[in-house]
Protein backbone atom coordinates (compact mmCIF):
# COMPACT_ATOMS: atom_id res chain seq x y z
CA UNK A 1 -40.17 -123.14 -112.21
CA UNK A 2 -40.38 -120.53 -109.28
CA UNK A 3 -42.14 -117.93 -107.66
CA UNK A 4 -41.21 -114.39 -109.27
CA UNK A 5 -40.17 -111.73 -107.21
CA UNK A 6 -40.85 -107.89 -106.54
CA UNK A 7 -38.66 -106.97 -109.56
CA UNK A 8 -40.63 -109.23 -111.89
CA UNK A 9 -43.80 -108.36 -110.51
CA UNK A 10 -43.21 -104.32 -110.71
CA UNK A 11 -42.09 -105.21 -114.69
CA UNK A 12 -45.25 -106.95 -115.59
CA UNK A 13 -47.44 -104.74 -114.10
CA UNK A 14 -46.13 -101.10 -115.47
CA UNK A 15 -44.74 -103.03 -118.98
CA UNK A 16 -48.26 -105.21 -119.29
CA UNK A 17 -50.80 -104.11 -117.22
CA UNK A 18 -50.67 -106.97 -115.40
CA UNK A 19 -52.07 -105.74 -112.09
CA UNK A 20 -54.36 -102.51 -112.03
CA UNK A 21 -54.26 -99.83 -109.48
CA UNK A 22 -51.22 -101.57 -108.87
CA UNK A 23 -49.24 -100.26 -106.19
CA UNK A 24 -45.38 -100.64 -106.19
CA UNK A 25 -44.56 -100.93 -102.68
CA UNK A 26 -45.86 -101.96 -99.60
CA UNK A 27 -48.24 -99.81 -97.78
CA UNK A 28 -48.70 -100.21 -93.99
CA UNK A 29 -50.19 -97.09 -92.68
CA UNK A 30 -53.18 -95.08 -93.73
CA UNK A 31 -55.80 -92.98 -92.08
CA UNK A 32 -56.15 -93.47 -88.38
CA UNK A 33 -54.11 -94.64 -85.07
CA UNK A 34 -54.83 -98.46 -86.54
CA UNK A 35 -52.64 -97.48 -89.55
CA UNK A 36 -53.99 -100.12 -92.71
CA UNK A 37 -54.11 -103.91 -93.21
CA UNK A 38 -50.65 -103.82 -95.93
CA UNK A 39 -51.23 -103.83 -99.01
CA UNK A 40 -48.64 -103.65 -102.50
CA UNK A 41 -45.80 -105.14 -103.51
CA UNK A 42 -43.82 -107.39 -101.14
CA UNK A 43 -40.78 -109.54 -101.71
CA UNK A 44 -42.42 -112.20 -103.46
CA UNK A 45 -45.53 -111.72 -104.10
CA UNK A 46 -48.44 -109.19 -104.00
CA UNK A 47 -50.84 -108.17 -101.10
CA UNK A 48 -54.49 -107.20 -102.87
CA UNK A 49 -57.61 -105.37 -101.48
CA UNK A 50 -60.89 -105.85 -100.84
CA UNK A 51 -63.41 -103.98 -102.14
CA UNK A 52 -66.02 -102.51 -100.74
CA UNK A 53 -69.04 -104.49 -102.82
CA UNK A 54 -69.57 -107.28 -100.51
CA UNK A 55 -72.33 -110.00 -100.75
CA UNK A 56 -72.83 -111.32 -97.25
CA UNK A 57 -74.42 -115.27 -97.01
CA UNK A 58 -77.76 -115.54 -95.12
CA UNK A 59 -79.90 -118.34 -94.51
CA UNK A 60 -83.34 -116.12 -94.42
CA UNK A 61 -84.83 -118.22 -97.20
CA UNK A 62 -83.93 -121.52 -95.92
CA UNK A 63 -82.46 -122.65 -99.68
CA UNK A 64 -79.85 -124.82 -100.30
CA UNK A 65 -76.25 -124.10 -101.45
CA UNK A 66 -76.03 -125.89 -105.08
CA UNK A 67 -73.01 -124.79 -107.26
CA UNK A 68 -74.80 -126.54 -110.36
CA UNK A 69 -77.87 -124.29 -109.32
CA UNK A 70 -77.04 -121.12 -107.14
CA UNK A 71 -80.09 -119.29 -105.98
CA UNK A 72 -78.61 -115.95 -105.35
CA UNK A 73 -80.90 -115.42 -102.83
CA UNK A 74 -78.47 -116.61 -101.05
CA UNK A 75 -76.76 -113.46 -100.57
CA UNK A 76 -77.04 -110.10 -99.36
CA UNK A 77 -75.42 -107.19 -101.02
CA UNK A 78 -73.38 -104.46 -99.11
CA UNK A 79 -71.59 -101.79 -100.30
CA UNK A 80 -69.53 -100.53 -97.27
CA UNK A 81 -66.15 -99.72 -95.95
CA UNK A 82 -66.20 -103.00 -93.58
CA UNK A 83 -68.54 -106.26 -93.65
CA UNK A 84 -69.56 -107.91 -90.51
CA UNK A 85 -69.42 -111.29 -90.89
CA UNK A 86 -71.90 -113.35 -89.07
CA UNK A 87 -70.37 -116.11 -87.05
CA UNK A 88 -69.77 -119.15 -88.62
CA UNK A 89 -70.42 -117.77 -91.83
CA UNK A 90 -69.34 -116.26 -94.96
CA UNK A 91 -69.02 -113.57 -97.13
CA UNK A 92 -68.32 -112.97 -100.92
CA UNK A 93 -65.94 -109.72 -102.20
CA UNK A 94 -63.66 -108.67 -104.74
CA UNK A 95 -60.05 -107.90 -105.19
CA UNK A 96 -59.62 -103.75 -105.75
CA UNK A 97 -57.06 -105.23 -108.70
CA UNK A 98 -57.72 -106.08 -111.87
CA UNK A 99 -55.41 -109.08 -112.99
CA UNK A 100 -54.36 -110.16 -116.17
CA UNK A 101 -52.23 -113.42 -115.92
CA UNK A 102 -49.19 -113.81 -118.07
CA UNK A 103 -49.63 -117.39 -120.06
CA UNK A 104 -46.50 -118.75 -118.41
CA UNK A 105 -47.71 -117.72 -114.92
CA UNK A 106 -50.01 -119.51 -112.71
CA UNK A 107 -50.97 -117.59 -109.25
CA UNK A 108 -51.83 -118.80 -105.71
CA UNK A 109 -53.13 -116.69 -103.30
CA UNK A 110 -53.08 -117.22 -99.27
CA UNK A 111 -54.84 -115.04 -96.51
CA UNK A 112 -52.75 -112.76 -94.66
CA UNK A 113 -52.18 -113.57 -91.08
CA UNK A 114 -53.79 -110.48 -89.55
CA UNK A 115 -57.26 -112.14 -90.82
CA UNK A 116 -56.09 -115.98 -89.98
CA UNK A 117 -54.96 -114.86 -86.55
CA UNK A 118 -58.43 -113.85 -85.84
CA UNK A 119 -60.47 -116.95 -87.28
CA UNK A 120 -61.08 -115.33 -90.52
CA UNK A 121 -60.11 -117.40 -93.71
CA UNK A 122 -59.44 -115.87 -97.48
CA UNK A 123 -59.76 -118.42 -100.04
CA UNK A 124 -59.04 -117.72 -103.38
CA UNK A 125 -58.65 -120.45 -106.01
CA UNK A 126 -55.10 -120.47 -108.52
CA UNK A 127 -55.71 -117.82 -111.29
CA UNK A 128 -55.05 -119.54 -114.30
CA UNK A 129 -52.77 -118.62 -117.55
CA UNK A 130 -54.04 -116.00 -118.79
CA UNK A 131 -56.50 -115.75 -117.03
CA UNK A 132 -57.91 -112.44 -116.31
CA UNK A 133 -59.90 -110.06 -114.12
CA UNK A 134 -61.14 -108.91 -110.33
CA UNK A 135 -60.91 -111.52 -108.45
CA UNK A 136 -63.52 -113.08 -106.09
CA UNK A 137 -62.64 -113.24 -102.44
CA UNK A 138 -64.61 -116.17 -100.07
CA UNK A 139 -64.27 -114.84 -96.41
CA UNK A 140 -65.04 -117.77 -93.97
CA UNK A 141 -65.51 -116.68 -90.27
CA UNK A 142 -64.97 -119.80 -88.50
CA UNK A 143 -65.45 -118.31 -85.38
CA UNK A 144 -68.75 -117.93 -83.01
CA UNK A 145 -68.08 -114.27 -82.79
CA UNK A 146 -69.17 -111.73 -85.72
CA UNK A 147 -66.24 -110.78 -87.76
CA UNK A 148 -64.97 -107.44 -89.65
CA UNK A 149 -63.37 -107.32 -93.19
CA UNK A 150 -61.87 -103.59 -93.81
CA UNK A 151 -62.30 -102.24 -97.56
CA UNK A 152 -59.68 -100.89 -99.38
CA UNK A 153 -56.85 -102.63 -97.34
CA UNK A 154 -54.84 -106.11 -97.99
CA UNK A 155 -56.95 -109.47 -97.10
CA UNK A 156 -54.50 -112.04 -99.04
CA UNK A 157 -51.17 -112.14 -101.27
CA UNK A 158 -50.59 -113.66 -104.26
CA UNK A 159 -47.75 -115.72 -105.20
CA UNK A 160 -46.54 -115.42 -108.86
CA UNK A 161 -45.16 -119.29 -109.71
CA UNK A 162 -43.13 -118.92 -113.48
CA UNK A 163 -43.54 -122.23 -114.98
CA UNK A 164 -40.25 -123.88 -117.11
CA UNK A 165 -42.72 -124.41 -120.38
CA UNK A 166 -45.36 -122.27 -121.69
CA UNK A 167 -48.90 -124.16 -121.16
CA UNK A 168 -50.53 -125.88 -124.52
CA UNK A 169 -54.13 -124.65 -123.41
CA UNK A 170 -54.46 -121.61 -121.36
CA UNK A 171 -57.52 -120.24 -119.54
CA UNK A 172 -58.58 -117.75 -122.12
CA UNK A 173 -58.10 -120.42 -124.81
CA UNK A 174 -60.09 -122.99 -122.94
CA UNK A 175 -62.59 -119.98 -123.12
CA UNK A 176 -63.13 -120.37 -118.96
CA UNK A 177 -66.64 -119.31 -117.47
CA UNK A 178 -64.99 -116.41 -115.06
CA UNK A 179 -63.05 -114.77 -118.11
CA UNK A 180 -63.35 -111.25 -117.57
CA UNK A 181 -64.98 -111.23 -114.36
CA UNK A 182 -65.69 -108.33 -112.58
CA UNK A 183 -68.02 -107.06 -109.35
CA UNK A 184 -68.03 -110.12 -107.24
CA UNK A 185 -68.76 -112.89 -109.17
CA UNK A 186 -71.16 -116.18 -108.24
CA UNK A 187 -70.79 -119.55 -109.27
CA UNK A 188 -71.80 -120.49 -112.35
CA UNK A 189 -72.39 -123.80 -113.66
């Protein structure tokens, strides 16, 4: 068991789609003096994007937050090249990357520090064993200041942990309720 590096990573994504856009190396600079938030391939692991579809929480209808029952009220949608964040909030978004999870592979993704620095936490739970598609994002601004997520630049990498056996029952067999996912996806019960 280990966590697959930048060689394995670029194989499974040209040889089986594993990641798609999937971008070979790292990217640090873009448009602007700012330069981007990195994104790509790094030594051990892969730095995704965020989307811009965002769905921003908001307490306008007073309701209460039930995974068994989620009113998606909730939520308001943006579509926009950065989401302000109310403070002490959260927001919903997706991964620009499309992920297909090899059946001996189990993924966990982090936040990069450029957000955690700043009060802003990524979590993303492990994508399963095959497993597959855009991944939803939870953006928790724990601070009391409003907080910006950019679009189209990294918010979290993904480790890639190899596993010594091959799993019995995979995601995809266990027929899993987020199979397939895409747009940002809600809880479902």
């Amino acid at each position: 068991m280990g966590i697959k590096s930048d060689r394995w990573i670029r194989k499974m994504a040209y040889e089986h789609g594993m990641i798609e856009p999937f971008e070979p190396h790292q990217v640090r600079h873009g448009g602007g003096d700012a330069g981007v938030i990195s994104y790509g391939t790094s030594s051990y692991g892969y730095d995704v994007r965020c989307s811009n579809e965002f769905k921003i929480f908001t307490n306008i209808n007073s309701a209460i937050v039930d995974p068994k029952n989620f009113d998606e009220n909730s939520f308001v949608d943006l579509v926009s090249d950065v989401c302000i964040i109310p403070p002490n909030s959260f927001a919903l978004a997706r991964t620009v990357e499309y992920f297909r999870i090899p059946r001996d592979v189990l993924t966990i993704c982090l936040g990069k520090s450029t957000y955690a620095r700043c009060g802003i936490i990524v979590n993303v739970t492990p994508l399963e064993p095959e497993w597959e598609g855009h991944v939803t994002l939870e953006f928790s601004n724990t601070t009391p200041l409003p907080a910006k997520i950019y679009a189209n630049e990294g918010v979290a990498q993904v480790l890639f942990v190899g596993a010594d056996d091959v799993c019995e029952t995979s995601y995809r067999d266990r027929c899993g309720k987020y199979q397939g996912q895409t747009g940002v996806t809600l809880p479902k019960a």
